[in-house]
N, C-alpha and C. Protein backbone atom coordinates (compact mmCIF):
# COMPACT_ATOMS: atom_id res chain seq x y z
N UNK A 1 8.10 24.07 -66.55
CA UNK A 1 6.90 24.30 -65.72
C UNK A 1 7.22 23.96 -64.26
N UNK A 2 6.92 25.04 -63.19
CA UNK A 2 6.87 25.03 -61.93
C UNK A 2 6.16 24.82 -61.36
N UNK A 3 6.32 23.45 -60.42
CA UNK A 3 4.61 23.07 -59.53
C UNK A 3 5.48 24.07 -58.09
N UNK A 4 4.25 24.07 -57.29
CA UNK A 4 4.13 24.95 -56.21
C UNK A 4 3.02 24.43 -55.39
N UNK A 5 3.63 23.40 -54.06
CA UNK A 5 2.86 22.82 -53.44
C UNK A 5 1.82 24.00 -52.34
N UNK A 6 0.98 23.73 -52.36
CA UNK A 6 0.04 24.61 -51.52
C UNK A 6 0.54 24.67 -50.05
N UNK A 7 0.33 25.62 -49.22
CA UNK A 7 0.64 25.48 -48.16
C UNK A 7 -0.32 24.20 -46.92
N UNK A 8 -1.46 24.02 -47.62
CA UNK A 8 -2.97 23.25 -46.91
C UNK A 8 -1.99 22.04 -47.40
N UNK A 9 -1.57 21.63 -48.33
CA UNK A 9 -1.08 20.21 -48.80
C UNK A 9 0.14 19.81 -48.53
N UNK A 10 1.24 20.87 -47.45
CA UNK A 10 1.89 20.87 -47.13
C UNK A 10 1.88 20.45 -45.41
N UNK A 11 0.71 21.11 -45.05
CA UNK A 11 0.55 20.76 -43.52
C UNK A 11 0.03 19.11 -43.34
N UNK A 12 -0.82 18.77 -44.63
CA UNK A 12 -1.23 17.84 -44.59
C UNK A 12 -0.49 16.33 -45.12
N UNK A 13 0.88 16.80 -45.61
CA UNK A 13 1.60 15.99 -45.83
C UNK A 13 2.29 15.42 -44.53
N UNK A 14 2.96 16.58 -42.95
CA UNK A 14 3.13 16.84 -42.50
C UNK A 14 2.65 16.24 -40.90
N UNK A 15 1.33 16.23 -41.24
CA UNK A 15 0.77 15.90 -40.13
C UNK A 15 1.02 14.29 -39.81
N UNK A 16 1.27 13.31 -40.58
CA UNK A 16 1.06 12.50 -39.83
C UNK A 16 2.37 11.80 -39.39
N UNK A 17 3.67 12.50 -39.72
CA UNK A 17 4.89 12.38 -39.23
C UNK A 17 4.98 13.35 -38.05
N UNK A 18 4.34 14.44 -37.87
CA UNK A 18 4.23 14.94 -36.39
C UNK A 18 3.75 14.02 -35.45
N UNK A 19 2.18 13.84 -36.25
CA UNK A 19 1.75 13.12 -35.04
C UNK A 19 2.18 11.28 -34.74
N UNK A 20 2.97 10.67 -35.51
CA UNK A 20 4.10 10.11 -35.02
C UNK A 20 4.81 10.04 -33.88
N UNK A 21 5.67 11.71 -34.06
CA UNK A 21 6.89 12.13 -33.25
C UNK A 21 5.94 11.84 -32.11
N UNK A 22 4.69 12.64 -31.83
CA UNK A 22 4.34 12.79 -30.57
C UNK A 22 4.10 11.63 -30.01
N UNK A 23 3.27 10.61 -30.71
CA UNK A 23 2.74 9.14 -30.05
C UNK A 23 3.92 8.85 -29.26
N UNK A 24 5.15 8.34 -30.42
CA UNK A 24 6.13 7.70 -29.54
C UNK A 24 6.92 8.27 -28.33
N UNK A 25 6.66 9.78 -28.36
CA UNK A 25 7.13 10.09 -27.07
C UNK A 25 6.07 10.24 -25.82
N UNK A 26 5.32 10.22 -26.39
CA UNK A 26 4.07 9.95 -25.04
C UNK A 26 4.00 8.36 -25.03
N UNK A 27 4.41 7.65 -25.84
CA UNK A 27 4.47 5.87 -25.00
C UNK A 27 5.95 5.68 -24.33
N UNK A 28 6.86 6.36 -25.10
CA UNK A 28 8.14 6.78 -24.09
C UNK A 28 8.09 6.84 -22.70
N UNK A 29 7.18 7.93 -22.65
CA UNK A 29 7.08 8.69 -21.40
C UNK A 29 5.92 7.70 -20.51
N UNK A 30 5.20 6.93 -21.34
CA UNK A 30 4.34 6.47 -20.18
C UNK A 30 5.25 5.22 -19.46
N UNK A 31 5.62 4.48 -20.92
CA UNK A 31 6.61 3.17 -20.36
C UNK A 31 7.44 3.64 -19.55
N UNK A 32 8.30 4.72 -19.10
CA UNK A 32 9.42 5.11 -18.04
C UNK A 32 8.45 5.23 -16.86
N UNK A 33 7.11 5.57 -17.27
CA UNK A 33 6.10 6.46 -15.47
C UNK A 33 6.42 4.51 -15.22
N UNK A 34 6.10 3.81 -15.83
CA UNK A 34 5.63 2.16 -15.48
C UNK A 34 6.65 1.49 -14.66
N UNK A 35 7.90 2.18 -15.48
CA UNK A 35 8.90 1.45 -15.06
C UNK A 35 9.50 2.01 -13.67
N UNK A 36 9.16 2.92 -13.73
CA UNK A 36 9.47 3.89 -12.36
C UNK A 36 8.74 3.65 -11.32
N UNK A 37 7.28 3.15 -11.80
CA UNK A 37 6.36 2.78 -10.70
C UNK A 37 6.71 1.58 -10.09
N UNK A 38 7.30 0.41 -10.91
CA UNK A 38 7.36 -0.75 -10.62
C UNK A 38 8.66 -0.70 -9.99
N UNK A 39 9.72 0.31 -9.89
CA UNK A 39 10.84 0.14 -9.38
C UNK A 39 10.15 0.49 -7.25
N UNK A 40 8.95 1.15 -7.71
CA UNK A 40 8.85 1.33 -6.04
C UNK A 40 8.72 0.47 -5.32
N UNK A 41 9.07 -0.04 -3.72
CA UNK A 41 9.09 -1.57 -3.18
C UNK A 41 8.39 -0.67 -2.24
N UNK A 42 7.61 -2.07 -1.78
CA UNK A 42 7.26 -2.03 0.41
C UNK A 42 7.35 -3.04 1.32
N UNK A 43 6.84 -2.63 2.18
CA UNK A 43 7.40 -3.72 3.29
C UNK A 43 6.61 -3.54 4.55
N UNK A 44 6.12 -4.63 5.29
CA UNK A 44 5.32 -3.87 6.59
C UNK A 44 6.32 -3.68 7.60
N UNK A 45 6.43 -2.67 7.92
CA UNK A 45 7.42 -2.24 8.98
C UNK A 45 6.99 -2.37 10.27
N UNK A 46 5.78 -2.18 10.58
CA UNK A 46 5.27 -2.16 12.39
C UNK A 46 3.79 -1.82 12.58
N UNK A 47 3.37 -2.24 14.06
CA UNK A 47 2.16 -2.24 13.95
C UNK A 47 2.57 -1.12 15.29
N UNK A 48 0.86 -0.31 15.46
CA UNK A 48 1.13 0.24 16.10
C UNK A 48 -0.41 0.83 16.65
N UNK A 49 -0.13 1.06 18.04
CA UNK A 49 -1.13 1.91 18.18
C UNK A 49 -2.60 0.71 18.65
N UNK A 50 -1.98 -0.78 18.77
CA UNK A 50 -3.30 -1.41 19.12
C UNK A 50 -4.46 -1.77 20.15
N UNK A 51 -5.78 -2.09 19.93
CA UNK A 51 -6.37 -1.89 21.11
C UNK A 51 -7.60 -3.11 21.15
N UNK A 52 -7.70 -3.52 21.60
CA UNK A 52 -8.70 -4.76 21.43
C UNK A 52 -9.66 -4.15 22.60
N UNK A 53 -11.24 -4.52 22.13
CA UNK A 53 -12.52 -4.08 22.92
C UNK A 53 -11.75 -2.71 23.68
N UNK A 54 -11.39 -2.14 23.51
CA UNK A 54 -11.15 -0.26 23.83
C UNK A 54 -9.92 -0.81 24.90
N UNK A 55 -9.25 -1.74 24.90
CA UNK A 55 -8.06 -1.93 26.13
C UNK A 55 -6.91 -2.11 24.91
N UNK A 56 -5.96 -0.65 25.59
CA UNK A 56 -4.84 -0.31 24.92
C UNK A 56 -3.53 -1.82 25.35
N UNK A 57 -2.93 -2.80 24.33
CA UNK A 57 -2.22 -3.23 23.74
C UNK A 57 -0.71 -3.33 23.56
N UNK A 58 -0.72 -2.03 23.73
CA UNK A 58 0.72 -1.66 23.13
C UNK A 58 1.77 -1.63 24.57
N UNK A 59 1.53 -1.43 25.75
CA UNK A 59 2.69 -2.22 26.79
C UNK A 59 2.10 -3.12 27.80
N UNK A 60 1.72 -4.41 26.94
CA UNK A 60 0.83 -5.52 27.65
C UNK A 60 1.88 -6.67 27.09
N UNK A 61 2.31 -7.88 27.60
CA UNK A 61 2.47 -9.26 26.78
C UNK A 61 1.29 -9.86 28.12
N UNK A 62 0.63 -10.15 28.67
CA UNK A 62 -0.72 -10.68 29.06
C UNK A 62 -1.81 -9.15 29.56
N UNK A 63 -2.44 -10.06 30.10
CA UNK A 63 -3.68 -8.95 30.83
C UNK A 63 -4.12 -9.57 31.82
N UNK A 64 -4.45 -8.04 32.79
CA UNK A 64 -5.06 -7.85 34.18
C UNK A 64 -6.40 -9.19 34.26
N UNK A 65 -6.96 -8.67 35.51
CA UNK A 65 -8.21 -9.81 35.78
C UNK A 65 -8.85 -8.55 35.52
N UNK A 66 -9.42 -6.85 35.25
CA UNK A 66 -9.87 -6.38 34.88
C UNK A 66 -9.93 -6.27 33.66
N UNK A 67 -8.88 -6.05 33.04
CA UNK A 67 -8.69 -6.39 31.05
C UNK A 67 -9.57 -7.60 30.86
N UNK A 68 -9.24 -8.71 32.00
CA UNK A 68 -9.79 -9.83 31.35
C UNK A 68 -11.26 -9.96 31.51
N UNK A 69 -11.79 -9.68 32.52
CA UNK A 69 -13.05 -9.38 32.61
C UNK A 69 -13.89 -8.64 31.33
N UNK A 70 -13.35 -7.67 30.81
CA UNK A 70 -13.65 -6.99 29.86
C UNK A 70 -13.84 -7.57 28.83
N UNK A 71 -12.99 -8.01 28.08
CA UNK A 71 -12.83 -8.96 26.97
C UNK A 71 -13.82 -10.06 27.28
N UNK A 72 -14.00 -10.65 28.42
CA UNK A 72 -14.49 -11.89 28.26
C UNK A 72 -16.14 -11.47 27.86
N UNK A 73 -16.47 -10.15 28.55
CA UNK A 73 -17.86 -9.52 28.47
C UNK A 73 -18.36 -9.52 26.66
N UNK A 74 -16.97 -8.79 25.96
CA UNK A 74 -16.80 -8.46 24.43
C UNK A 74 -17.29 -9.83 23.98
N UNK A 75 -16.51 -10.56 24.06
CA UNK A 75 -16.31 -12.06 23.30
C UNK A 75 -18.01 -13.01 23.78
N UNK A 76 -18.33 -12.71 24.85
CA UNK A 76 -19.63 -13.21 25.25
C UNK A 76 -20.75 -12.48 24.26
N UNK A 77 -20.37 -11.22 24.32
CA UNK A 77 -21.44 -10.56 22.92
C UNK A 77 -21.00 -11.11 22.03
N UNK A 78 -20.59 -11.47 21.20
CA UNK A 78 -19.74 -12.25 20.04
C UNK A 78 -19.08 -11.05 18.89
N UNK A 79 -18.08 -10.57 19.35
CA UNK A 79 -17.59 -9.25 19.18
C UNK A 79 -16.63 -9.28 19.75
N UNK A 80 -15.10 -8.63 18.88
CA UNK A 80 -13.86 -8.70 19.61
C UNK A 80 -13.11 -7.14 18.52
N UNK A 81 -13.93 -6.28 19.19
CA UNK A 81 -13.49 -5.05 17.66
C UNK A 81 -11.75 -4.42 17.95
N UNK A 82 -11.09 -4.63 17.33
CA UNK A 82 -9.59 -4.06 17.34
C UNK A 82 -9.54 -3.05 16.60
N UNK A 83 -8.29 -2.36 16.72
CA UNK A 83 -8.25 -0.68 15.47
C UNK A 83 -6.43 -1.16 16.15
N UNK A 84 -5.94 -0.46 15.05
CA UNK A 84 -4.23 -0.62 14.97
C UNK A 84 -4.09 0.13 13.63
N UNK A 85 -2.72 0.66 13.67
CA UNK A 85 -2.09 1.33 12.68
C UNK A 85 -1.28 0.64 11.89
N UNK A 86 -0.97 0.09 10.98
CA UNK A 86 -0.15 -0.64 10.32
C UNK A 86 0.73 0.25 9.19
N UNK A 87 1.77 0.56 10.01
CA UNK A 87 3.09 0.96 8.79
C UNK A 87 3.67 0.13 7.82
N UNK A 88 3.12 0.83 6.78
CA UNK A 88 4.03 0.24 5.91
C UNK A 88 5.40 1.12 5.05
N UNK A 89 6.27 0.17 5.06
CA UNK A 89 7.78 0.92 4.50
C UNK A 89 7.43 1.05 3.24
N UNK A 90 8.04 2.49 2.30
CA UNK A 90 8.10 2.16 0.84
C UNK A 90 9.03 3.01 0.71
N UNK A 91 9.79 2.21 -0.50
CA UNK A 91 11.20 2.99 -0.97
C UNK A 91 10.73 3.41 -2.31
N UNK A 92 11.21 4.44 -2.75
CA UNK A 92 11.63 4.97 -4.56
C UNK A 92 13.05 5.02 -4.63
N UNK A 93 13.33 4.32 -5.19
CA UNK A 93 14.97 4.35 -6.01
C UNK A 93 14.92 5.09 -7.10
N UNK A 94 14.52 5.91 -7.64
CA UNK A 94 14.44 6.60 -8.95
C UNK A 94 15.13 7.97 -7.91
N UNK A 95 16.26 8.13 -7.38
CA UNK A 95 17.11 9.02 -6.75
C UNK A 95 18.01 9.55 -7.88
N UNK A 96 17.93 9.55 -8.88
CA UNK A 96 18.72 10.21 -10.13
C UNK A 96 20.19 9.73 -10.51
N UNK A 97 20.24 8.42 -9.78
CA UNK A 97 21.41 7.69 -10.03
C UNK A 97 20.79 6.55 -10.84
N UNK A 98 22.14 6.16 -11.91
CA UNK A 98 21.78 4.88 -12.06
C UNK A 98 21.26 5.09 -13.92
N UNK A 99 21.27 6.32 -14.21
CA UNK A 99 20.98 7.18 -15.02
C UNK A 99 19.23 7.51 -15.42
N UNK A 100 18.60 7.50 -14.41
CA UNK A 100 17.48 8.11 -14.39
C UNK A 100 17.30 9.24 -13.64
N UNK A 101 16.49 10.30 -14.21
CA UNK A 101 16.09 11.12 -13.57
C UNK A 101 15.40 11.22 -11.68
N UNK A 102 16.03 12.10 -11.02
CA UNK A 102 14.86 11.93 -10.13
C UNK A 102 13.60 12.21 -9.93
N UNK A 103 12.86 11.55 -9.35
CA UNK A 103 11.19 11.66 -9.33
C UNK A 103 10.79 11.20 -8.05
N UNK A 104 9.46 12.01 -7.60
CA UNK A 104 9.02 11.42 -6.37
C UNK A 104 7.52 10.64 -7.16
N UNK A 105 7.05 10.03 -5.99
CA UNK A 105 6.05 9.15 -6.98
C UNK A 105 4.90 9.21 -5.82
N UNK A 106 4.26 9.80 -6.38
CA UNK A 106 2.64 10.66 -5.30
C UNK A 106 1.66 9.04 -5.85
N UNK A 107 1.08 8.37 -4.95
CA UNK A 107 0.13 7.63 -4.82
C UNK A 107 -1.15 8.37 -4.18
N UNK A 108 -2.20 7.89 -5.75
CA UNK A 108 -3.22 8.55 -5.61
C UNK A 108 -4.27 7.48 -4.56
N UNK A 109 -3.77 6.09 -5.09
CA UNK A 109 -4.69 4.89 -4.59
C UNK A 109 -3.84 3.83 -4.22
N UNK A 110 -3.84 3.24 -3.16
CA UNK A 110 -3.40 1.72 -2.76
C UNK A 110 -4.26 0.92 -1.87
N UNK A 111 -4.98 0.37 -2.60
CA UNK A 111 -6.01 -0.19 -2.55
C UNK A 111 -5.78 -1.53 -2.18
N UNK A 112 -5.98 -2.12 -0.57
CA UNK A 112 -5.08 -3.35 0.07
C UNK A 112 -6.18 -4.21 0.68
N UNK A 113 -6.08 -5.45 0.45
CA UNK A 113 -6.57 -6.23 1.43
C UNK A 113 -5.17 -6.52 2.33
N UNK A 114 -6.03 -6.68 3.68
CA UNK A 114 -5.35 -7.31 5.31
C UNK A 114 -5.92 -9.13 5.34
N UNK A 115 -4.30 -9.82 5.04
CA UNK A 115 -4.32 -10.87 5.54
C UNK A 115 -4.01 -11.22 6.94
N UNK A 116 -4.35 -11.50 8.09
CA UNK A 116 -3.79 -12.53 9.39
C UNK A 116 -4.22 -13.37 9.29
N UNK A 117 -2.76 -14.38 9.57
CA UNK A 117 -2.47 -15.66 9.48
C UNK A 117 -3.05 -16.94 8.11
N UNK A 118 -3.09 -15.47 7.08
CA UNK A 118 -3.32 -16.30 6.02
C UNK A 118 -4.95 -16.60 6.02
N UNK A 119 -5.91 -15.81 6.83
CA UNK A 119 -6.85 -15.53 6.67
C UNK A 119 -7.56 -13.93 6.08
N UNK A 120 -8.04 -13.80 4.91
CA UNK A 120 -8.71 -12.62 4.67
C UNK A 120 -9.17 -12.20 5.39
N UNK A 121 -8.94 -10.53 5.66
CA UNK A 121 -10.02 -9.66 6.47
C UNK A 121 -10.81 -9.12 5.54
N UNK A 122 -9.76 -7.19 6.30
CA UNK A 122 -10.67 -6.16 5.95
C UNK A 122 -10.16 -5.69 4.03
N UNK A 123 -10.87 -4.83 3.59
CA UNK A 123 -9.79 -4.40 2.56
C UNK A 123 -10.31 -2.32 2.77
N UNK A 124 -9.24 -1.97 1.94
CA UNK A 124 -9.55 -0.39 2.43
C UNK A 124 -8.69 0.44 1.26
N UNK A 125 -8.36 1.68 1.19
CA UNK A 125 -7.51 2.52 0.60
C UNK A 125 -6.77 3.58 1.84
N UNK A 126 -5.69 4.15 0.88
CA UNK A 126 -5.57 5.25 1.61
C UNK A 126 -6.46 6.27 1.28
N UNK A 127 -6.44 7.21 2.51
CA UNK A 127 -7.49 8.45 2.26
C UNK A 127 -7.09 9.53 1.69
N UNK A 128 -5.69 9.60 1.38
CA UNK A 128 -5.17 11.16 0.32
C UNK A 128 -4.12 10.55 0.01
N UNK A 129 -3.79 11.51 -1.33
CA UNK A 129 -2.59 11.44 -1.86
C UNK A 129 -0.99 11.12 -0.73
N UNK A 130 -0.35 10.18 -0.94
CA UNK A 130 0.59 10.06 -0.69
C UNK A 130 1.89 10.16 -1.21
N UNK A 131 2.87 11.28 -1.20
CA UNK A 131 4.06 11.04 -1.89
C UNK A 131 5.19 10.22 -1.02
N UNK A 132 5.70 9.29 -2.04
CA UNK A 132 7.49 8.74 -1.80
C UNK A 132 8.53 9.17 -2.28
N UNK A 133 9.27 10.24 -1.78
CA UNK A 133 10.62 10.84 -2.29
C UNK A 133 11.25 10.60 -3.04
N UNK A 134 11.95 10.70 -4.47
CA UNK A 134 12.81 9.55 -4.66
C UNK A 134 14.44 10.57 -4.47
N UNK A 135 14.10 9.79 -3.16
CA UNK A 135 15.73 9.93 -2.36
C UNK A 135 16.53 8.47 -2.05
N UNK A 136 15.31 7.62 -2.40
CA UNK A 136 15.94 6.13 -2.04
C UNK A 136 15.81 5.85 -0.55
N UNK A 137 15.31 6.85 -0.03
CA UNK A 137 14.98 6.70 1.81
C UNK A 137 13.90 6.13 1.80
N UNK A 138 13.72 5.31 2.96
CA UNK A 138 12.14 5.07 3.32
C UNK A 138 11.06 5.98 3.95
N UNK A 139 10.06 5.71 3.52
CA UNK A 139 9.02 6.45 3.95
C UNK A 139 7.69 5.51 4.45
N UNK A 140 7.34 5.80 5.47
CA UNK A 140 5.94 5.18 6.38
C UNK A 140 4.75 5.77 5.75
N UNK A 141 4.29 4.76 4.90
CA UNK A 141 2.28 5.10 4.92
C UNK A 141 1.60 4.34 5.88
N UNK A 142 1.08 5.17 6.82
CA UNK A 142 0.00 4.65 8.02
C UNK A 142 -0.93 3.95 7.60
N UNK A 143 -1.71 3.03 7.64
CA UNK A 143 -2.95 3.09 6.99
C UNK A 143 -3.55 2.57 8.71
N UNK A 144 -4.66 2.96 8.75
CA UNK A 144 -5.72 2.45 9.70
C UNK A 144 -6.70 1.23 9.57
N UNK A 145 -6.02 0.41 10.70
CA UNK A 145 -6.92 -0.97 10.29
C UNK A 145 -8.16 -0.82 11.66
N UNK A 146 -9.24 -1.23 11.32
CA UNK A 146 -10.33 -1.68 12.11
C UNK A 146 -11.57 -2.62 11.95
N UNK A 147 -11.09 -3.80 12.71
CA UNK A 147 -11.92 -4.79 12.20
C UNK A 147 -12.15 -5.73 13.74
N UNK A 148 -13.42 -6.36 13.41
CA UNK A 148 -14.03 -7.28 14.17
C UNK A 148 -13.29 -8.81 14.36
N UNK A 149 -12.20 -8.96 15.33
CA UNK A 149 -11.43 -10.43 15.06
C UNK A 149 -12.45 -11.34 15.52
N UNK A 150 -13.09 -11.16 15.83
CA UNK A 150 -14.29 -12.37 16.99
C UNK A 150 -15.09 -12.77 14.77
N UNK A 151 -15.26 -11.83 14.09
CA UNK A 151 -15.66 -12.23 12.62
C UNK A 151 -14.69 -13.06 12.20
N UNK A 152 -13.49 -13.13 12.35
CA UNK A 152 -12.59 -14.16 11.41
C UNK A 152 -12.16 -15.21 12.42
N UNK A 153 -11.93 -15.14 13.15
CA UNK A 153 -11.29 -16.29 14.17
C UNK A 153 -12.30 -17.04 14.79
N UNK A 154 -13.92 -16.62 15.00
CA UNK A 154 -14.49 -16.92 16.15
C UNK A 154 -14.22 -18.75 16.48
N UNK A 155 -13.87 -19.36 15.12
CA UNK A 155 -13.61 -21.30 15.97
C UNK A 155 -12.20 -21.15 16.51
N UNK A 156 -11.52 -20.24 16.70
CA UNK A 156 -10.12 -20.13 17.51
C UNK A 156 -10.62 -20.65 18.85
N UNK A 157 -11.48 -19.98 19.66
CA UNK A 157 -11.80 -19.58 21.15
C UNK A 157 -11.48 -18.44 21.52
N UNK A 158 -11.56 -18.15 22.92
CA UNK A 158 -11.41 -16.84 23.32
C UNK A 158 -9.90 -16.79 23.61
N UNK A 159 -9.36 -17.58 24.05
CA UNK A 159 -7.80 -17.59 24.72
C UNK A 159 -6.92 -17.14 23.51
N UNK A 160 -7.54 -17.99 22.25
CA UNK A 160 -6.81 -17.86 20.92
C UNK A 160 -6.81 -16.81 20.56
N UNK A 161 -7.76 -16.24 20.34
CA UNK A 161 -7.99 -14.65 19.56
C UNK A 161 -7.38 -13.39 20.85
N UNK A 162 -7.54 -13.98 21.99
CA UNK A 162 -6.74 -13.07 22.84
C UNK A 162 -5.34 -12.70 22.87
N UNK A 163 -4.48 -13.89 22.11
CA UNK A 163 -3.35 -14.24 22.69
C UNK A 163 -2.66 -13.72 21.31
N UNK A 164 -3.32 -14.18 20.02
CA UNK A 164 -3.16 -13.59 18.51
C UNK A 164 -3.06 -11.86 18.95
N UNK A 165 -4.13 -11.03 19.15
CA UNK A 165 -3.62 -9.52 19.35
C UNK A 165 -2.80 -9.28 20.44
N UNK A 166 -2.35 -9.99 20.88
CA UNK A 166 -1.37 -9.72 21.82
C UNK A 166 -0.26 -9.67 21.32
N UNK A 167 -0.09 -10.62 20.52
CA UNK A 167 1.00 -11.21 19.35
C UNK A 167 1.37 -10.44 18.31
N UNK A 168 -0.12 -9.68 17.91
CA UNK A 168 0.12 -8.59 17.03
C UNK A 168 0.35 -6.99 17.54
N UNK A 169 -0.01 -6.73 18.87
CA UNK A 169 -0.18 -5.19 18.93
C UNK A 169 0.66 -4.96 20.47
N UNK A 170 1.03 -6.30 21.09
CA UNK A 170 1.48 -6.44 22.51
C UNK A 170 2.86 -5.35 22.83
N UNK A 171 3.18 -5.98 24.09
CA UNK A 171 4.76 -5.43 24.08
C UNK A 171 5.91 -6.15 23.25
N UNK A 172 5.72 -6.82 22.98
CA UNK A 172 6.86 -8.05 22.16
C UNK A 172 6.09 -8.37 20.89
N UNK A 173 5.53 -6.99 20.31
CA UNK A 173 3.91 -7.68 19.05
C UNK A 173 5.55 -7.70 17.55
N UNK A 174 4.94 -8.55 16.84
CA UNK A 174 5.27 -9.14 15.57
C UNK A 174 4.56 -8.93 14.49
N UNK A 175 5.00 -8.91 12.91
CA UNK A 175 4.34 -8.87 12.34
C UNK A 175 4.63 -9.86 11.25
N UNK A 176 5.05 -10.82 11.60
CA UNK A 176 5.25 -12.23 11.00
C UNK A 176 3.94 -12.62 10.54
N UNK A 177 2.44 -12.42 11.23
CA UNK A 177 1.53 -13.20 10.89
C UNK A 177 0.77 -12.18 9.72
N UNK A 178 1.05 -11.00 9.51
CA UNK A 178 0.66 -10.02 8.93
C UNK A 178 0.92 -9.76 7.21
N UNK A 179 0.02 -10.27 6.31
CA UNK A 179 0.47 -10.16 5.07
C UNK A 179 -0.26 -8.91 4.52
N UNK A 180 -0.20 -8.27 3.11
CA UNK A 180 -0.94 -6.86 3.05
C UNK A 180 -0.62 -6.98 0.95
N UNK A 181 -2.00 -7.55 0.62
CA UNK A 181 -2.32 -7.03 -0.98
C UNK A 181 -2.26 -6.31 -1.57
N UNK A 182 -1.68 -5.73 -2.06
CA UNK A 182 -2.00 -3.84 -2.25
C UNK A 182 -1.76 -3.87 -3.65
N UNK A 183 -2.06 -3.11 -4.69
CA UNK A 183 -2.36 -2.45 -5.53
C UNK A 183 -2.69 -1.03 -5.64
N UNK A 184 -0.89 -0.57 -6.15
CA UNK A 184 -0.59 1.09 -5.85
C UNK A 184 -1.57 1.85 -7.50
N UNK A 185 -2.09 2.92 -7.05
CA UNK A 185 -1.63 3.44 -8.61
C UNK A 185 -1.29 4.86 -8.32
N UNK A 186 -0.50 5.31 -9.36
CA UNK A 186 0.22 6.52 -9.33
C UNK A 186 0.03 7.41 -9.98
N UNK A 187 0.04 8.57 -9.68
CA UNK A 187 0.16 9.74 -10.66
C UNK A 187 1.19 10.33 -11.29
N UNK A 188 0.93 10.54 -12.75
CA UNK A 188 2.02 10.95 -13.37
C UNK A 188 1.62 12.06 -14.46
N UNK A 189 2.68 12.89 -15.22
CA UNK A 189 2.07 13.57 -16.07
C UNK A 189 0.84 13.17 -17.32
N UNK A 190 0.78 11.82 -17.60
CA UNK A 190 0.21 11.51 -18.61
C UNK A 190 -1.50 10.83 -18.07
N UNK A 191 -1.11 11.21 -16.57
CA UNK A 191 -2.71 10.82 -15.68
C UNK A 191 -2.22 9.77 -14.69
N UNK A 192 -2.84 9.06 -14.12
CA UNK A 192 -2.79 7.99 -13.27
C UNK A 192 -2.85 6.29 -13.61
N UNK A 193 -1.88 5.96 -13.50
CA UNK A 193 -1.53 4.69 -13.85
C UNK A 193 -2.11 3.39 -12.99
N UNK A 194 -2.08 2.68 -13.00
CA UNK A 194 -2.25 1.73 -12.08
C UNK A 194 -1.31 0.44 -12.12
N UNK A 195 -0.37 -0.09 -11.18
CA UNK A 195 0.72 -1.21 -10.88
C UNK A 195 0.48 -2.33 -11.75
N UNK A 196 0.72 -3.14 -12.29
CA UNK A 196 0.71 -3.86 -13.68
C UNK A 196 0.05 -5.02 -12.94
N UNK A 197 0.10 -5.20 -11.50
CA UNK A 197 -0.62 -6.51 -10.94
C UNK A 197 -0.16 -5.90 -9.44
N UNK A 198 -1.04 -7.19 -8.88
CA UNK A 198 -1.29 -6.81 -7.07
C UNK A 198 0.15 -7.33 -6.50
N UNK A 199 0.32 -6.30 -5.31
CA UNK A 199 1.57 -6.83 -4.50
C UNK A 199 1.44 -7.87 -3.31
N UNK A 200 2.17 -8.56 -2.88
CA UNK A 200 2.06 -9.15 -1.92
C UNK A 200 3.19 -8.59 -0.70
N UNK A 201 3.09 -7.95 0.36
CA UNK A 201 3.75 -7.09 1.11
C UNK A 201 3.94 -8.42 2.13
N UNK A 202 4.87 -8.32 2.54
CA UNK A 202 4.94 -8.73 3.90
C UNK A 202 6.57 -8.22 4.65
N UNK A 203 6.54 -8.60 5.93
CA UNK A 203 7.55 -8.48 6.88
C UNK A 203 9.29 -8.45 6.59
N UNK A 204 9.56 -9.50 5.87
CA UNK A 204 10.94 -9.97 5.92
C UNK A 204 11.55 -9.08 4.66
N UNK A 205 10.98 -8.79 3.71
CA UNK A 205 11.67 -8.09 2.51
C UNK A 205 11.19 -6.85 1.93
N UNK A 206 11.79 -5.81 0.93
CA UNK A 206 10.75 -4.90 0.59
C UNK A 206 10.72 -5.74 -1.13
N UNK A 207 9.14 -5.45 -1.35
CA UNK A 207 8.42 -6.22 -2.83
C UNK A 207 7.93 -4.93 -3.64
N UNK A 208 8.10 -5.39 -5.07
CA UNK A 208 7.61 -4.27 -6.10
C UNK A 208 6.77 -5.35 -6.62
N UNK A 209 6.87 -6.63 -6.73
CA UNK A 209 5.43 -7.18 -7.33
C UNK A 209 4.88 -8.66 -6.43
């Protein structure tokens, strides 16, 4: 006597070693997007573009008796509004050496708080998709900072908070005092991921966590 499995009891034998195969290659594939994400570093590279109460910054190390007049008017309202560009460096090493594929890695969200001097500011995102090559080159995301320093500093004084954006956006500006939170998330085929924890960016090195 000949049994003769049905074809319905055949798919259904079937199915759940397919759907197996597939799980583990879609957690494959997500664990490499993770690991690929976390291989991306940054770094604040430069400030740029700064301006305290509408007086441009950027080839000043002091100010006029008109600048100063100005400011002192700002700071008497109790108001000291700045706007600056803050570059930040980010590398992808996923350049197809090393035995990974290459990939560029498009950031949908990086979602940052702005520390100076170890005081919380503003926090913000970027406004569109950003891609990082993976050529292993660096690449500059701008982000736009604008915030009220006379709100975080005001027990500095006026000399203090004058002399701080000078420090930051001047002719000789630094970004030693400049730290940057961020939390990337990325897009990948399996949707958008998000960085396994927040970064701490700063000046001297490039950081992946």
């Amino acid at each position: 006597m000949q049994f003769h499995a049905k074809p319905t009891s055949i798919v259904l034998f079937l199915l759940p070693a397919m759907f197996m195969s597939i799980s583990c290659s879609a957690l494959r594939g997500v664990g490499e997007a993770i690991t690929n994400l976390s291989r991306c570093s940054f770094k604040v590279e430069s400030v740029s573009n700064f301006s305290l109460a509408g007086i441009s910054l950027g080839n000043k190390s002091s100010y006029s008796i008109a600048d100063g007049l100005t400011l002192a008017a700002s700071f008497a309202r109790n108001e000291f509004p700045a706007s600056f560009t803050l570059n930040v460096a980010a590398v992808n090493p996923n350049d197809g050496t090393g035995g990974t594929p290459s990939s560029a890695a498009t950031l949908t969200r990086f979602a940052w708080t702005l520390l100076i001097d170890n005081t919380e500011t503003i926090r913000g995102d970027i406004a569109e998709p950003f891609t990082i090559p993976g050529t292993g080159q660096q690449s500059i995301i701008p982000l736009t900072m604008s915030l009220d320093l006379f709100q975080f500093f005001r027990n500095r004084g006026y000399e203090s908070i004058v002399n701080l954006a000078l420090a930051l956006g001047g002719v000789n500006r630094t970004t030693s005092s400049i730290t940057l939170r961020a939390r990337p998330t990325i897009d990948t085929r399996f949707g958008p991921i998000n960085y396994p924890e927040e970064i701490t960016i700063v000046d001297r090195e490039f950081r992946s966590r």
